[in-house]
C-alpha atoms as a PDB file:
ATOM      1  CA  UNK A   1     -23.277 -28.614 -33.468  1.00  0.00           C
ATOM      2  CA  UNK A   2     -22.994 -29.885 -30.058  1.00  0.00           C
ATOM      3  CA  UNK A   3     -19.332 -31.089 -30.369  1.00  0.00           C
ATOM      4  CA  UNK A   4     -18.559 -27.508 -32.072  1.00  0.00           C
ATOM      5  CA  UNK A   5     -20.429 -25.942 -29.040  1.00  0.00           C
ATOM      6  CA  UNK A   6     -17.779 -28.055 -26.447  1.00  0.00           C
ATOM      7  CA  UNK A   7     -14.407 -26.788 -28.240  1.00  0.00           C
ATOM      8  CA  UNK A   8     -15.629 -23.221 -27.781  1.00  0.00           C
ATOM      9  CA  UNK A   9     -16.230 -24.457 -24.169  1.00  0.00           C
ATOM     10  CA  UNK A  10     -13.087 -25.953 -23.881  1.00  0.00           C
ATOM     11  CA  UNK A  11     -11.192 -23.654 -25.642  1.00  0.00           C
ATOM     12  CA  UNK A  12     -13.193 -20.510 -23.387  1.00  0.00           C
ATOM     13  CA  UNK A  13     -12.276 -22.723 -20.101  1.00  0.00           C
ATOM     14  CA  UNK A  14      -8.554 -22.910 -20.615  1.00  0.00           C
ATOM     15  CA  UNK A  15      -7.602 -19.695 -22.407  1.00  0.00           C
ATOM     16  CA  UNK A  16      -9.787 -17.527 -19.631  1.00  0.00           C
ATOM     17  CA  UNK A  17      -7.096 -18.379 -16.857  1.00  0.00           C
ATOM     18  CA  UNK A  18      -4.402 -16.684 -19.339  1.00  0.00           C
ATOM     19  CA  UNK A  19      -6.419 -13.899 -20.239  1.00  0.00           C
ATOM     20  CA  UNK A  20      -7.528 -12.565 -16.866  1.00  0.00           C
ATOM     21  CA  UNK A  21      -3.841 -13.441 -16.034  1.00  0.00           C
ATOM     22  CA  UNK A  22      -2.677 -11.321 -18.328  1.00  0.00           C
ATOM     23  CA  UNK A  23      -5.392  -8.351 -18.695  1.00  0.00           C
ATOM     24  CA  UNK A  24      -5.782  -7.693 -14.754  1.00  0.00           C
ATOM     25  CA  UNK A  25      -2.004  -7.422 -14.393  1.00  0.00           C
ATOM     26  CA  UNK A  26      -2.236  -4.484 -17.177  1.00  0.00           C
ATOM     27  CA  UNK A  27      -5.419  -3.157 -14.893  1.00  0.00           C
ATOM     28  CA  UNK A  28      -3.645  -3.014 -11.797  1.00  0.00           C
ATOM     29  CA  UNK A  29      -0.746  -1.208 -12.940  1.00  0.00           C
ATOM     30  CA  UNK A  30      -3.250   0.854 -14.853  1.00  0.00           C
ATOM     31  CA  UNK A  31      -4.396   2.360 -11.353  1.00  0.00           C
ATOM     32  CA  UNK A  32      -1.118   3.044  -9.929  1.00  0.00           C
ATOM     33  CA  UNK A  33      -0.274   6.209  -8.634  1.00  0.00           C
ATOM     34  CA  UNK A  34       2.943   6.684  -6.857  1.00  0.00           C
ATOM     35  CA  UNK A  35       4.669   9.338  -5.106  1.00  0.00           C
ATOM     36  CA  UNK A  36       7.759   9.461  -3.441  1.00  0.00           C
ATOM     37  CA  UNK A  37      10.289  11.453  -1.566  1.00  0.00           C
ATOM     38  CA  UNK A  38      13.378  11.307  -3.882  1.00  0.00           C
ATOM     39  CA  UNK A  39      16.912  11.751  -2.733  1.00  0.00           C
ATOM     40  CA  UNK A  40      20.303  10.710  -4.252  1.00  0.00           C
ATOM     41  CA  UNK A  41      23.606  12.105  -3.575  1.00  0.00           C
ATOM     42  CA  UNK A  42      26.735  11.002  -6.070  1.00  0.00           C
ATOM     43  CA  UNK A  43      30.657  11.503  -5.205  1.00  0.00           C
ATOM     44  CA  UNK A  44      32.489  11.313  -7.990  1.00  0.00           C
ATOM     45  CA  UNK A  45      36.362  11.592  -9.044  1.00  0.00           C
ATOM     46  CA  UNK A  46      37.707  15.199  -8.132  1.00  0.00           C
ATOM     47  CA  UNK A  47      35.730  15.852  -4.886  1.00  0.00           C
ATOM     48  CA  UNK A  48      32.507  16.063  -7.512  1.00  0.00           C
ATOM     49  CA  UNK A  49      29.144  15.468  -5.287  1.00  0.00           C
ATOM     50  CA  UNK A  50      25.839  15.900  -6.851  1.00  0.00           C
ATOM     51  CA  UNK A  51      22.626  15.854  -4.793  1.00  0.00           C
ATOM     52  CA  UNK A  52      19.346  15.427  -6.066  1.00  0.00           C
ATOM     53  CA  UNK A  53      16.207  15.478  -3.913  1.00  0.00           C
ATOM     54  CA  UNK A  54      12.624  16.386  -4.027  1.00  0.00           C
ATOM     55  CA  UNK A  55       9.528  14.708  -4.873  1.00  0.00           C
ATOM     56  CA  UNK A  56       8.505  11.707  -7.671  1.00  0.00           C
ATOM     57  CA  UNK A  57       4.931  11.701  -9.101  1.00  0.00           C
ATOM     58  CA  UNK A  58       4.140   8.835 -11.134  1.00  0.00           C
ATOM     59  CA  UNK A  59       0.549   8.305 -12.575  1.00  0.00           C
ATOM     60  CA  UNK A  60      -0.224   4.941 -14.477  1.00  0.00           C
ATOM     61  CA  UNK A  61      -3.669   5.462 -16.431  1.00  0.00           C
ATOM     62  CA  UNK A  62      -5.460   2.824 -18.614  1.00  0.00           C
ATOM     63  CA  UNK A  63      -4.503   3.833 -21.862  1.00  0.00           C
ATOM     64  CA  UNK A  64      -1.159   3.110 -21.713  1.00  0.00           C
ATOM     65  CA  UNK A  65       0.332   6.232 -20.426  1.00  0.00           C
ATOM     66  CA  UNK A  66       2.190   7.269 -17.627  1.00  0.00           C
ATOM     67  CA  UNK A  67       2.734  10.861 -16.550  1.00  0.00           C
ATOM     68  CA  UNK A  68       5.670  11.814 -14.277  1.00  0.00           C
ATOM     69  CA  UNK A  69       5.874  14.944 -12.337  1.00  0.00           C
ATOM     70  CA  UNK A  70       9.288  16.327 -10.464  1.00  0.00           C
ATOM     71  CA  UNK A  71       9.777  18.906  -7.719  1.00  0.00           C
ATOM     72  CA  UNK A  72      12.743  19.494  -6.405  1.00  0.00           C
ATOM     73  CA  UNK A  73      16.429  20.637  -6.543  1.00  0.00           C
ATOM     74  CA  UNK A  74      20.362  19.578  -7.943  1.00  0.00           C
ATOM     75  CA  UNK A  75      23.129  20.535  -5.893  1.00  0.00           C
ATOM     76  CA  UNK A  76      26.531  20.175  -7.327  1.00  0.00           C
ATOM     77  CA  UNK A  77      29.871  20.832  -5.569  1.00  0.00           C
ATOM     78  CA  UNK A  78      32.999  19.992  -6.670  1.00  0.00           C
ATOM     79  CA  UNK A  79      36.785  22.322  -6.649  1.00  0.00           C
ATOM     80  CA  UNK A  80      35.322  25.390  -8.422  1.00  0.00           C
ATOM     81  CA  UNK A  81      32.778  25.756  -5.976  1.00  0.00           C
ATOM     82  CA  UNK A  82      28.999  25.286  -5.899  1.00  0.00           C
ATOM     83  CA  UNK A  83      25.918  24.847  -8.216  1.00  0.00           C
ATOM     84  CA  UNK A  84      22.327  24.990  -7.317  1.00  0.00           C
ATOM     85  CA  UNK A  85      19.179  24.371  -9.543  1.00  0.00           C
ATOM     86  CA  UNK A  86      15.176  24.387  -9.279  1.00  0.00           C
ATOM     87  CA  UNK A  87      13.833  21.483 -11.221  1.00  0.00           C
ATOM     88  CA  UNK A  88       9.887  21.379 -11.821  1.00  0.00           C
ATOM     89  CA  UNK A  89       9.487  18.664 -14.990  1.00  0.00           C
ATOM     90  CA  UNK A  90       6.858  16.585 -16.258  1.00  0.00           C
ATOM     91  CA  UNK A  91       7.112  13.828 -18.816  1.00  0.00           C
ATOM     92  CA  UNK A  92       4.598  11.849 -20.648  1.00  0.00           C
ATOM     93  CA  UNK A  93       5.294   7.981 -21.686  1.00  0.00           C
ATOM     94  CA  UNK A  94       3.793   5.224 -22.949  1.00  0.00           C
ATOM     95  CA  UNK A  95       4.012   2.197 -21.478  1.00  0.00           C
ATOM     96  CA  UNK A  96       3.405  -1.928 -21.676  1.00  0.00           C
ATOM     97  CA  UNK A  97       4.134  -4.629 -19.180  1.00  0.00           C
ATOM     98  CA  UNK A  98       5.303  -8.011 -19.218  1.00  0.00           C
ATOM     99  CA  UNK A  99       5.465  -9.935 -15.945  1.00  0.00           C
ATOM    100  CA  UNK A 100       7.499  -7.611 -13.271  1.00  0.00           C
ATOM    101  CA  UNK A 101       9.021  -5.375 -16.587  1.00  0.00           C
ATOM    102  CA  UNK A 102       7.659  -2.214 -17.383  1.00  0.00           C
ATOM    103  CA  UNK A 103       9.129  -0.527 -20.896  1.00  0.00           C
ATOM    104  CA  UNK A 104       8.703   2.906 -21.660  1.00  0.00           C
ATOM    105  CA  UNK A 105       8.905   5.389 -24.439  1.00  0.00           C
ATOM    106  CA  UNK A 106       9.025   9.113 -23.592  1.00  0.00           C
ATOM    107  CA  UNK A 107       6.552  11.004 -25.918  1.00  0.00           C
ATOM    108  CA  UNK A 108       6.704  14.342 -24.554  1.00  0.00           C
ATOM    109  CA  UNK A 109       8.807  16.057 -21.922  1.00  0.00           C
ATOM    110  CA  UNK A 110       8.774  19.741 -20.429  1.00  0.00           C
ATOM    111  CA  UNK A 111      10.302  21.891 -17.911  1.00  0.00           C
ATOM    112  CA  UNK A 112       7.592  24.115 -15.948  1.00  0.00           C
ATOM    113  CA  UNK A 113       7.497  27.226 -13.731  1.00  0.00           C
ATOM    114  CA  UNK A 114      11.170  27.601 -12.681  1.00  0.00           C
ATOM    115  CA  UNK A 115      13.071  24.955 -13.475  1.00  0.00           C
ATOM    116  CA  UNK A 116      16.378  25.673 -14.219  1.00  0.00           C
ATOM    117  CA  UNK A 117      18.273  22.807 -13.971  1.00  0.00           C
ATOM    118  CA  UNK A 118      20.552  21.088 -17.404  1.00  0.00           C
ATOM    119  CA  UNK A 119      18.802  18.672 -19.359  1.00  0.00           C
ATOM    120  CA  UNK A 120      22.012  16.124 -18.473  1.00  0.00           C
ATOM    121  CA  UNK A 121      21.688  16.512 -14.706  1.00  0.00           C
ATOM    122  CA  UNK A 122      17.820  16.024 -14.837  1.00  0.00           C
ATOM    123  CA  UNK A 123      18.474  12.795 -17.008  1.00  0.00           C
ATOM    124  CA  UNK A 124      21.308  11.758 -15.187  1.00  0.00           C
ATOM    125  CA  UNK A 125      20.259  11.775 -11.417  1.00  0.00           C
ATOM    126  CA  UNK A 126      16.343  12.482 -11.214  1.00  0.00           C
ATOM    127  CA  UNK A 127      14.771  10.452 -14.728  1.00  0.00           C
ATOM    128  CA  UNK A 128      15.661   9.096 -18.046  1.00  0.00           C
ATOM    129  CA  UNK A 129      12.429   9.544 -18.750  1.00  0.00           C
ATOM    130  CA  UNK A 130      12.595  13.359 -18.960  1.00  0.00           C
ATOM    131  CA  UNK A 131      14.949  12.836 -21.913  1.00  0.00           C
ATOM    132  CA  UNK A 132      12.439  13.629 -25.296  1.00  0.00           C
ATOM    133  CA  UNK A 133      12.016   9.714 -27.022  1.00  0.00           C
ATOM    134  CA  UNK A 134      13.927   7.898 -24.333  1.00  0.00           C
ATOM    135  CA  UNK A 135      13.094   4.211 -24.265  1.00  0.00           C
ATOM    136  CA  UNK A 136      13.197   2.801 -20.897  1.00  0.00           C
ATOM    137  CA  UNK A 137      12.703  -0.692 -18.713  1.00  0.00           C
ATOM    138  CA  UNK A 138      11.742  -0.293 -15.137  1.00  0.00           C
ATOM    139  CA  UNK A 139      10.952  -3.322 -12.773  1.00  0.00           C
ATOM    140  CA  UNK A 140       7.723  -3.430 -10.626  1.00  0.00           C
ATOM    141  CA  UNK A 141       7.281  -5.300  -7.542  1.00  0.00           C
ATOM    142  CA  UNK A 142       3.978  -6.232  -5.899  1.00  0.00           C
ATOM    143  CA  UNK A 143       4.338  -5.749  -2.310  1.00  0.00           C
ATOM    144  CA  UNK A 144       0.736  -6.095  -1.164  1.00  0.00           C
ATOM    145  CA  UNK A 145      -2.668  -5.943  -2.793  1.00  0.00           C
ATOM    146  CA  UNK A 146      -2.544  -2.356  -2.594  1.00  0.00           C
ATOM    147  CA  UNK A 147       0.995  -1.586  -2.786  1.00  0.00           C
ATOM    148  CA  UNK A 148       3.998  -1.643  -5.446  1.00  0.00           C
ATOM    149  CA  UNK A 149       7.083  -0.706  -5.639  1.00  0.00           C
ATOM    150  CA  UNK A 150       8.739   0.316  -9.232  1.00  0.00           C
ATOM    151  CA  UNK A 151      11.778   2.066 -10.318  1.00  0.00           C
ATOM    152  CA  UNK A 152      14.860   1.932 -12.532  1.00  0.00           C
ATOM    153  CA  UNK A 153      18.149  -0.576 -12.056  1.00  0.00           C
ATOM    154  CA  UNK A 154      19.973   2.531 -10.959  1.00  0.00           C
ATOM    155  CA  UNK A 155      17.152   4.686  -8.967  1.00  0.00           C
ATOM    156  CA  UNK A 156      15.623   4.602  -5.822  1.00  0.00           C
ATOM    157  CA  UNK A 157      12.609   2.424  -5.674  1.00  0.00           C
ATOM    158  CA  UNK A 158       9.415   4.328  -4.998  1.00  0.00           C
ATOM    159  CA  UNK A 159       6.027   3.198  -3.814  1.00  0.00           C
ATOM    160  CA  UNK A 160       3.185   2.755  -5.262  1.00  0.00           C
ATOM    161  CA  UNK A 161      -0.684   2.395  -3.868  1.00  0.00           C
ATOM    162  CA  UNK A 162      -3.698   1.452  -6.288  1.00  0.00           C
ATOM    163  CA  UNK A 163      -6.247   4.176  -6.836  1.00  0.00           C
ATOM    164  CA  UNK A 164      -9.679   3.418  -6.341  1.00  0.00           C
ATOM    165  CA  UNK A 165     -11.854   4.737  -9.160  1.00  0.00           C
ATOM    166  CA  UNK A 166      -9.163   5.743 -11.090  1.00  0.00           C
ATOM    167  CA  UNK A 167      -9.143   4.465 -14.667  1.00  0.00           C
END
């Protein structure tokens, strides 16, 4: 019984380290809420420039979901002249993480009060994640205890700051 008793031991002593490892990581990024001023501007071929800016709402919770709330506007000029649009969208995902790699899978996605912007330009230059089943891999970077950073290869990085309380 005894020499049962010390594998469980053993066994408890070095898989702990790789559990809490593992599980707080998932915790952490389960209290993340990040918002951001978000601003991109695009020239392409033809004297095409597109402008996106307005605000980024990301909320990690515990159950592995993520909601994501946008405010703001697209500008497009280009030779026929010039395009304006309201965006107001919010998109729900799951998520998972492994080490600094956060994937994604949109599960619901829906314009609110407002928003007239294209479906393309909203996918294009704001969020993939907008985009109804999009699968997605975003990086995360701890920058402090209480701060991360986390966006897309070809997005702005926004900030993040854990939540107290928030589960």
């Amino acid at each position: 019984m005894k020499k049962i008793a010390s594998i469980f031991l053993m066994a408890f002593l070095v898989l702990m380290p790789w559990y809490m490892a593992v599980f707080s990581e998932r915790n952490i990024v389960a209290n993340l809420s990040c918002v951001a001023n978000y601003e991109i501007l695009k020239i392409g071929s033809d004297s095409e420039q597109v402008r996106a800016f307005g605000s980024l709402y990301n909320g990690f919770s515990s159950n592995g979901k993520v909601l994501i709330h946008y405010v703001g506007d697209i500008e497009r000029r280009d030779s026929n002249g010039d395009e304006h649009y309201n965006v107001n969208r919010e998109a729900h995902l799951q998520y998972y993480l492994i080490n600094n790699l956060i994937f994604t899978k949109t599960i619901g996605s829906q314009r609110l009060l407002l928003d007239n912007a294209p479906d393309v330009m909203v996918q294009r230059f704001i969020h993939p994640g907008f985009q109804q089943e999009a699968n997605g891999r975003a990086f995360i970077y701890r920058l402090s205890e209480r701060y991360w950073a986390t966006g897309f290869s070809d997005s702005p990085r926004i900030l993040c700051k854990i939540s107290e309380g928030r589960s």
